[in-house]
PDB file of N, CA and C in Angstrom:
ATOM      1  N   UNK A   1      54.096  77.263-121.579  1.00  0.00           N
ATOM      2  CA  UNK A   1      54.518  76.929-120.243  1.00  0.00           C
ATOM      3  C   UNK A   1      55.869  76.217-120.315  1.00  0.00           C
ATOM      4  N   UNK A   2      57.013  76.691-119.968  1.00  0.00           N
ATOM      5  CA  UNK A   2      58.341  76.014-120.024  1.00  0.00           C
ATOM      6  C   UNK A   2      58.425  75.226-118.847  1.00  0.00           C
ATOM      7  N   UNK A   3      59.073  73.449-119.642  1.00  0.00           N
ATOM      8  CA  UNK A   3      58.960  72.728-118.907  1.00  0.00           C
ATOM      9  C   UNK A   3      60.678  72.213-118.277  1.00  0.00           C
ATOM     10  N   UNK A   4      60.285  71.746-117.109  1.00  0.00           N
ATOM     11  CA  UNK A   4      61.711  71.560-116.429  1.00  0.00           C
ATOM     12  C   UNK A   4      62.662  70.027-117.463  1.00  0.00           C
ATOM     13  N   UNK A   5      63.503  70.704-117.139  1.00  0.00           N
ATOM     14  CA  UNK A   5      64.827  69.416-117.652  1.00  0.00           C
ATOM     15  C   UNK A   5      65.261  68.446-116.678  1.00  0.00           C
ATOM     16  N   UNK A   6      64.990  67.272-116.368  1.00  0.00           N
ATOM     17  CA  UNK A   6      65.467  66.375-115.874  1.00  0.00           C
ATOM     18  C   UNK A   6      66.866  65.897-115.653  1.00  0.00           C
ATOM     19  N   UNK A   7      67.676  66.577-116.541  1.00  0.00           N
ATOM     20  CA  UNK A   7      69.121  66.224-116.921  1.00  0.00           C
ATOM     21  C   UNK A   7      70.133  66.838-115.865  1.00  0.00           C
ATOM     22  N   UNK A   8      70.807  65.798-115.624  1.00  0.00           N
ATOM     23  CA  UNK A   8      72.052  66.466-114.428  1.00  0.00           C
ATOM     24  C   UNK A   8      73.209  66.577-114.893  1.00  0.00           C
ATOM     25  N   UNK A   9      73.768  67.822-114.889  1.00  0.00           N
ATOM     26  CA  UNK A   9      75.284  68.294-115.761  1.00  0.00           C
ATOM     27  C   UNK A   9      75.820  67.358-114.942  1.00  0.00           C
ATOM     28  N   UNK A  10      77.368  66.950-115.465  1.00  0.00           N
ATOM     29  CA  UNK A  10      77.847  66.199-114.324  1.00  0.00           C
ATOM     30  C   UNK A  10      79.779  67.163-114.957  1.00  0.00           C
ATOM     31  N   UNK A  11      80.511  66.987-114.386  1.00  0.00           N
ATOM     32  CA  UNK A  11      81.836  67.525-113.942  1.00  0.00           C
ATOM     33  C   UNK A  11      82.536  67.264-115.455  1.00  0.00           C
ATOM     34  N   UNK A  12      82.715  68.363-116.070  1.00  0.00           N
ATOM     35  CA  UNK A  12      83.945  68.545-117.277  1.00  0.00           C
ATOM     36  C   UNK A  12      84.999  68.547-116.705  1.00  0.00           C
ATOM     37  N   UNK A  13      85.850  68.286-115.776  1.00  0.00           N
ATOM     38  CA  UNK A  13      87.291  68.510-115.462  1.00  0.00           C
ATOM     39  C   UNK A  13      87.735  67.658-115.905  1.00  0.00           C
ATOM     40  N   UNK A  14      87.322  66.492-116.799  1.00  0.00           N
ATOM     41  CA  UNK A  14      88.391  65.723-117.121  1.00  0.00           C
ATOM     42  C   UNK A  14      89.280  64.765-116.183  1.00  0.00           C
ATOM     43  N   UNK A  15      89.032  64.896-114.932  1.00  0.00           N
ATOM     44  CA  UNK A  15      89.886  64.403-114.181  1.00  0.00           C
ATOM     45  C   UNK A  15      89.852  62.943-113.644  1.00  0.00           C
ATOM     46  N   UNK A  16      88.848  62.744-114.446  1.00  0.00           N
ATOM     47  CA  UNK A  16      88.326  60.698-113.788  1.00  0.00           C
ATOM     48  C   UNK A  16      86.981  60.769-113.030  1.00  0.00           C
ATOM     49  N   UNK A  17      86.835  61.913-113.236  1.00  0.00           N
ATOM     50  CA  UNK A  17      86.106  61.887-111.185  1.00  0.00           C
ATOM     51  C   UNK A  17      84.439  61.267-112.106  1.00  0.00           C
ATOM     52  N   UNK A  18      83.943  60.097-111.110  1.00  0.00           N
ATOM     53  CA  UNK A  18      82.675  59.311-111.758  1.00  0.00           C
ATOM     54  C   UNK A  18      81.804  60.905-112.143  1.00  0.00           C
ATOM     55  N   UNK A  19      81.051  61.283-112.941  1.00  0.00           N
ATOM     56  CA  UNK A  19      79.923  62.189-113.328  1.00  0.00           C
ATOM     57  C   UNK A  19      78.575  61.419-113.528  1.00  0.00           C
ATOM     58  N   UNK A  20      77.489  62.204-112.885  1.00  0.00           N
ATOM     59  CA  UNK A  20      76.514  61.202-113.253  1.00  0.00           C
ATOM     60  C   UNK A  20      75.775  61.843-114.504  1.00  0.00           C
ATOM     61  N   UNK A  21      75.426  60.219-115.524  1.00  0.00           N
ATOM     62  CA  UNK A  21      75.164  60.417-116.384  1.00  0.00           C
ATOM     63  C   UNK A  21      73.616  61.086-116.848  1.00  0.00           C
ATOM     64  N   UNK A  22      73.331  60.981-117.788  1.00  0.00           N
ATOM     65  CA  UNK A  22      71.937  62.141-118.186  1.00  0.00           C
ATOM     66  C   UNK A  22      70.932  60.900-118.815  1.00  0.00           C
ATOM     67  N   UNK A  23      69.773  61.631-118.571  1.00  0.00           N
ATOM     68  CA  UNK A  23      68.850  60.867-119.807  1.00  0.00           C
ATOM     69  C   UNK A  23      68.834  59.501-119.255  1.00  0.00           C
ATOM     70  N   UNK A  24      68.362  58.512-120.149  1.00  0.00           N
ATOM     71  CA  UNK A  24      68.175  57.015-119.904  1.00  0.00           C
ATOM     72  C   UNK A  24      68.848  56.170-119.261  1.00  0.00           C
ATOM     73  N   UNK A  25      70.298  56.811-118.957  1.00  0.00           N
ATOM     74  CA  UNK A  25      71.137  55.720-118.431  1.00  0.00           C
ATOM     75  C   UNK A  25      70.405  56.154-116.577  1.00  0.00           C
ATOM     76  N   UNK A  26      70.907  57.117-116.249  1.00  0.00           N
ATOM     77  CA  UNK A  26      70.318  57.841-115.178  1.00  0.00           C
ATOM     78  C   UNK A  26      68.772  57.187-114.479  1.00  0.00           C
ATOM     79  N   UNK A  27      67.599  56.989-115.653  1.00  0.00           N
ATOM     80  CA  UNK A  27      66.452  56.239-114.784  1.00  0.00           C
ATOM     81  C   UNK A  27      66.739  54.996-114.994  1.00  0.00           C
ATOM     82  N   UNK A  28      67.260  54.245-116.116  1.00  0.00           N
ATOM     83  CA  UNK A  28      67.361  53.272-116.188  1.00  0.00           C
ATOM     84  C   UNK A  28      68.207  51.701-115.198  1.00  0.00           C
ATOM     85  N   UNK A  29      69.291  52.201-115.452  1.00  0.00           N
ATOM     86  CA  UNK A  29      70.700  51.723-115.114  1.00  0.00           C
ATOM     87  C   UNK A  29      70.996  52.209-113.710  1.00  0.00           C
ATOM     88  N   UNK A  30      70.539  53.332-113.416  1.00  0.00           N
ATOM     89  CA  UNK A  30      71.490  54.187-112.048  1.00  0.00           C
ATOM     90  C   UNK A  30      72.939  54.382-112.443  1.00  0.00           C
ATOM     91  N   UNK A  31      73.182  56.092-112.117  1.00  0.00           N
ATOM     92  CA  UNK A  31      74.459  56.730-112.447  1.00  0.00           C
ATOM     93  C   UNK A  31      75.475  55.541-112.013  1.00  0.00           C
ATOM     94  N   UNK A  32      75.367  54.818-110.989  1.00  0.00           N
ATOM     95  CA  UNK A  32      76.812  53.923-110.071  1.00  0.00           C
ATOM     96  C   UNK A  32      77.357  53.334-111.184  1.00  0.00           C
ATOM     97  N   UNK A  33      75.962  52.261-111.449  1.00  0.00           N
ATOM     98  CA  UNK A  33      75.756  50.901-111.962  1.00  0.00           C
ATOM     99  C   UNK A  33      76.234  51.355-113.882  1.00  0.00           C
ATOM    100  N   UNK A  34      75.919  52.542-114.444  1.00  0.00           N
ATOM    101  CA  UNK A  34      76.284  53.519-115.574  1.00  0.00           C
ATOM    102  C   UNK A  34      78.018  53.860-115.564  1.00  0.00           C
ATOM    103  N   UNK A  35      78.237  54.032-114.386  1.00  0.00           N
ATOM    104  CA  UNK A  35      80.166  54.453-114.626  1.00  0.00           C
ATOM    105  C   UNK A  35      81.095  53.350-114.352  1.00  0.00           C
ATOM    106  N   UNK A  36      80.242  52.132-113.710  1.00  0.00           N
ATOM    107  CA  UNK A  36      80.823  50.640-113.240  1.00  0.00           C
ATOM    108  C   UNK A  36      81.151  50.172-114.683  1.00  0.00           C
ATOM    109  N   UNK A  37      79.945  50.251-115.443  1.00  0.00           N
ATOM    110  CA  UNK A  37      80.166  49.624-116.946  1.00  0.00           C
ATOM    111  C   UNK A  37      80.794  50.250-118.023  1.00  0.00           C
ATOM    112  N   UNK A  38      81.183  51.482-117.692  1.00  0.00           N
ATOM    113  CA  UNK A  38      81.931  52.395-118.380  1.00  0.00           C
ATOM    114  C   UNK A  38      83.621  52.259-118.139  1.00  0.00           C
ATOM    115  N   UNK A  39      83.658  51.953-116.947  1.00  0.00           N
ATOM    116  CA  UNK A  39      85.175  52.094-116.267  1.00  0.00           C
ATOM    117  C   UNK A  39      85.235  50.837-115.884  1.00  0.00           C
ATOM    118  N   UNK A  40      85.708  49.391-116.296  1.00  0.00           N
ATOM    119  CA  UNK A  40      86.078  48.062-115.929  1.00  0.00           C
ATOM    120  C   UNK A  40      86.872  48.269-115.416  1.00  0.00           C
ATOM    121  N   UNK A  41      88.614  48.884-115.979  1.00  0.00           N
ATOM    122  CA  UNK A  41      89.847  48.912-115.168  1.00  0.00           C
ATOM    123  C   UNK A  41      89.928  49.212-113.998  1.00  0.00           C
ATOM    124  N   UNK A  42      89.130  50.262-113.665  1.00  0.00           N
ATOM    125  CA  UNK A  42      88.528  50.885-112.373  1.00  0.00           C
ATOM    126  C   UNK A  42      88.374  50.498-111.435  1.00  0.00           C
ATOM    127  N   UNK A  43      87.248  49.488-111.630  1.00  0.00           N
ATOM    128  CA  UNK A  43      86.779  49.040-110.831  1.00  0.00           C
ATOM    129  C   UNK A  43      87.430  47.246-110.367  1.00  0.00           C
ATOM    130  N   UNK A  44      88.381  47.103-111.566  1.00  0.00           N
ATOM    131  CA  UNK A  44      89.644  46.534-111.218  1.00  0.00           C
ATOM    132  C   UNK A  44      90.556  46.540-110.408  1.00  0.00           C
ATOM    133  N   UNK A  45      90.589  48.110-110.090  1.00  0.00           N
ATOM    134  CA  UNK A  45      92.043  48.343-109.777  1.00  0.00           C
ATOM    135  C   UNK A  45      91.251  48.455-108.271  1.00  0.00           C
ATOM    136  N   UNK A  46      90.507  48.938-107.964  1.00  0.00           N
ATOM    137  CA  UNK A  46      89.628  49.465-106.845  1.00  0.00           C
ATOM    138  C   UNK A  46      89.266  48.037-105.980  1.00  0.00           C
ATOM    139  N   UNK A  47      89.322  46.357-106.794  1.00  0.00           N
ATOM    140  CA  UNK A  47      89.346  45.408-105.996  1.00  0.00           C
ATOM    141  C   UNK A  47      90.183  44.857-106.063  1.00  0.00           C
ATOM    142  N   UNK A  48      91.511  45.347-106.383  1.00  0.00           N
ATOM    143  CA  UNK A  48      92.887  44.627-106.013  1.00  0.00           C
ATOM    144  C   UNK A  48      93.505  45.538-104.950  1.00  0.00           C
ATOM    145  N   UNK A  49      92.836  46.899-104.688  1.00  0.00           N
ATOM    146  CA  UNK A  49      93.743  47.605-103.614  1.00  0.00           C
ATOM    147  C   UNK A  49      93.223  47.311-102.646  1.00  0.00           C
ATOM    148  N   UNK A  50      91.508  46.999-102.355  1.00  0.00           N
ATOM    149  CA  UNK A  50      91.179  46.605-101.087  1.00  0.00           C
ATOM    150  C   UNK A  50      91.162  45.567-100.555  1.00  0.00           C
ATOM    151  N   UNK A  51      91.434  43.980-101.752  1.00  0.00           N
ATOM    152  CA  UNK A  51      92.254  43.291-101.081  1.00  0.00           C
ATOM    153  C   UNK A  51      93.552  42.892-100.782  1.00  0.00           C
ATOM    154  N   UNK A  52      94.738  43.286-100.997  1.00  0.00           N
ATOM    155  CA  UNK A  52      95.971  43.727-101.003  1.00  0.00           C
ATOM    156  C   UNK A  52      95.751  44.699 -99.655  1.00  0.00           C
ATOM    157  N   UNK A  53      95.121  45.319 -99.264  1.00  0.00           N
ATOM    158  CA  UNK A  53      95.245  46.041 -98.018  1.00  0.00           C
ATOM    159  C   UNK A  53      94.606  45.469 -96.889  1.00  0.00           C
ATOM    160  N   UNK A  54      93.520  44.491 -97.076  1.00  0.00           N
ATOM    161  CA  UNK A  54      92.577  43.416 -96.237  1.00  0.00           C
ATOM    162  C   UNK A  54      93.794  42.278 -96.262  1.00  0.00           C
ATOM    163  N   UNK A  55      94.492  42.069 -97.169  1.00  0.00           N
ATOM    164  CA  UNK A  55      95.679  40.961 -96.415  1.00  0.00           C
ATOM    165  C   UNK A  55      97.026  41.420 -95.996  1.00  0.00           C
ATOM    166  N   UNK A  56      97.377  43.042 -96.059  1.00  0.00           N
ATOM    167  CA  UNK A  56      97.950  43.773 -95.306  1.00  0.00           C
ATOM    168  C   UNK A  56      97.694  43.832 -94.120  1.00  0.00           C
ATOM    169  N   UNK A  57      96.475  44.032 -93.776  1.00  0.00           N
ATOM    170  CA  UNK A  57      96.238  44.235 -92.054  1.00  0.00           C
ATOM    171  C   UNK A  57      95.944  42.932 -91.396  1.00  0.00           C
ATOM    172  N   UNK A  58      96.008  41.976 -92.019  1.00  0.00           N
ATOM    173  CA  UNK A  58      95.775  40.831 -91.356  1.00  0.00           C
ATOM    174  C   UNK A  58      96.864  40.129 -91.182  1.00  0.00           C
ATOM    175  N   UNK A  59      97.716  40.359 -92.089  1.00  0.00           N
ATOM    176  CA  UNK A  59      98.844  39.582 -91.825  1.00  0.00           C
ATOM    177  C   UNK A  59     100.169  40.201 -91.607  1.00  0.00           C
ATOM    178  N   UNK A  60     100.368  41.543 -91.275  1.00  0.00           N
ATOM    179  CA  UNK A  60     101.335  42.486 -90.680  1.00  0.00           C
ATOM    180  C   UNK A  60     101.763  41.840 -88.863  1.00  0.00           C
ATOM    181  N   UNK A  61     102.825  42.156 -88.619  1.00  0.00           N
ATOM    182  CA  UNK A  61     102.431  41.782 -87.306  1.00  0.00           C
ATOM    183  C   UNK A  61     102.132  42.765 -86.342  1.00  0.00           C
ATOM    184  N   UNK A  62     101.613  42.687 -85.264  1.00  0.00           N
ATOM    185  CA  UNK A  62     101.202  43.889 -84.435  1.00  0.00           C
ATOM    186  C   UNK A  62     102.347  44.473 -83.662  1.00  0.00           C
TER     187      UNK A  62
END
């Protein structure tokens, strides 16, 4: 009786784009919480642009 694979391919393009991961990280961790700890700079760069743009719109004048 062939049994199903649990495993989710996730995107070869190479291009950055988050992929979710396979196997243990996947039930364990959750794919998010899996590419958060993979990608620090990332998620660096991702909270200096939204606040840099949260004190853009606040302090622009109308």
């Amino acid at each position: 009786m062939p049994v199903a694979s649990d495993t989710v391919v996730g995107s070869s393009a190479g291009d950055g784009s988050p992929t979710r991961p396979t196997g243990d990280a996947q039930r364990g961790r959750g794919w998010l919480r899996t590419w958060i700890a993979a990608h620090p700079a990332d998620v660096v760069d991702l909270f200096v642009y939204v606040v840099v743009l949260n004190l853009a719109i606040e302090h622009l004048p109308r």
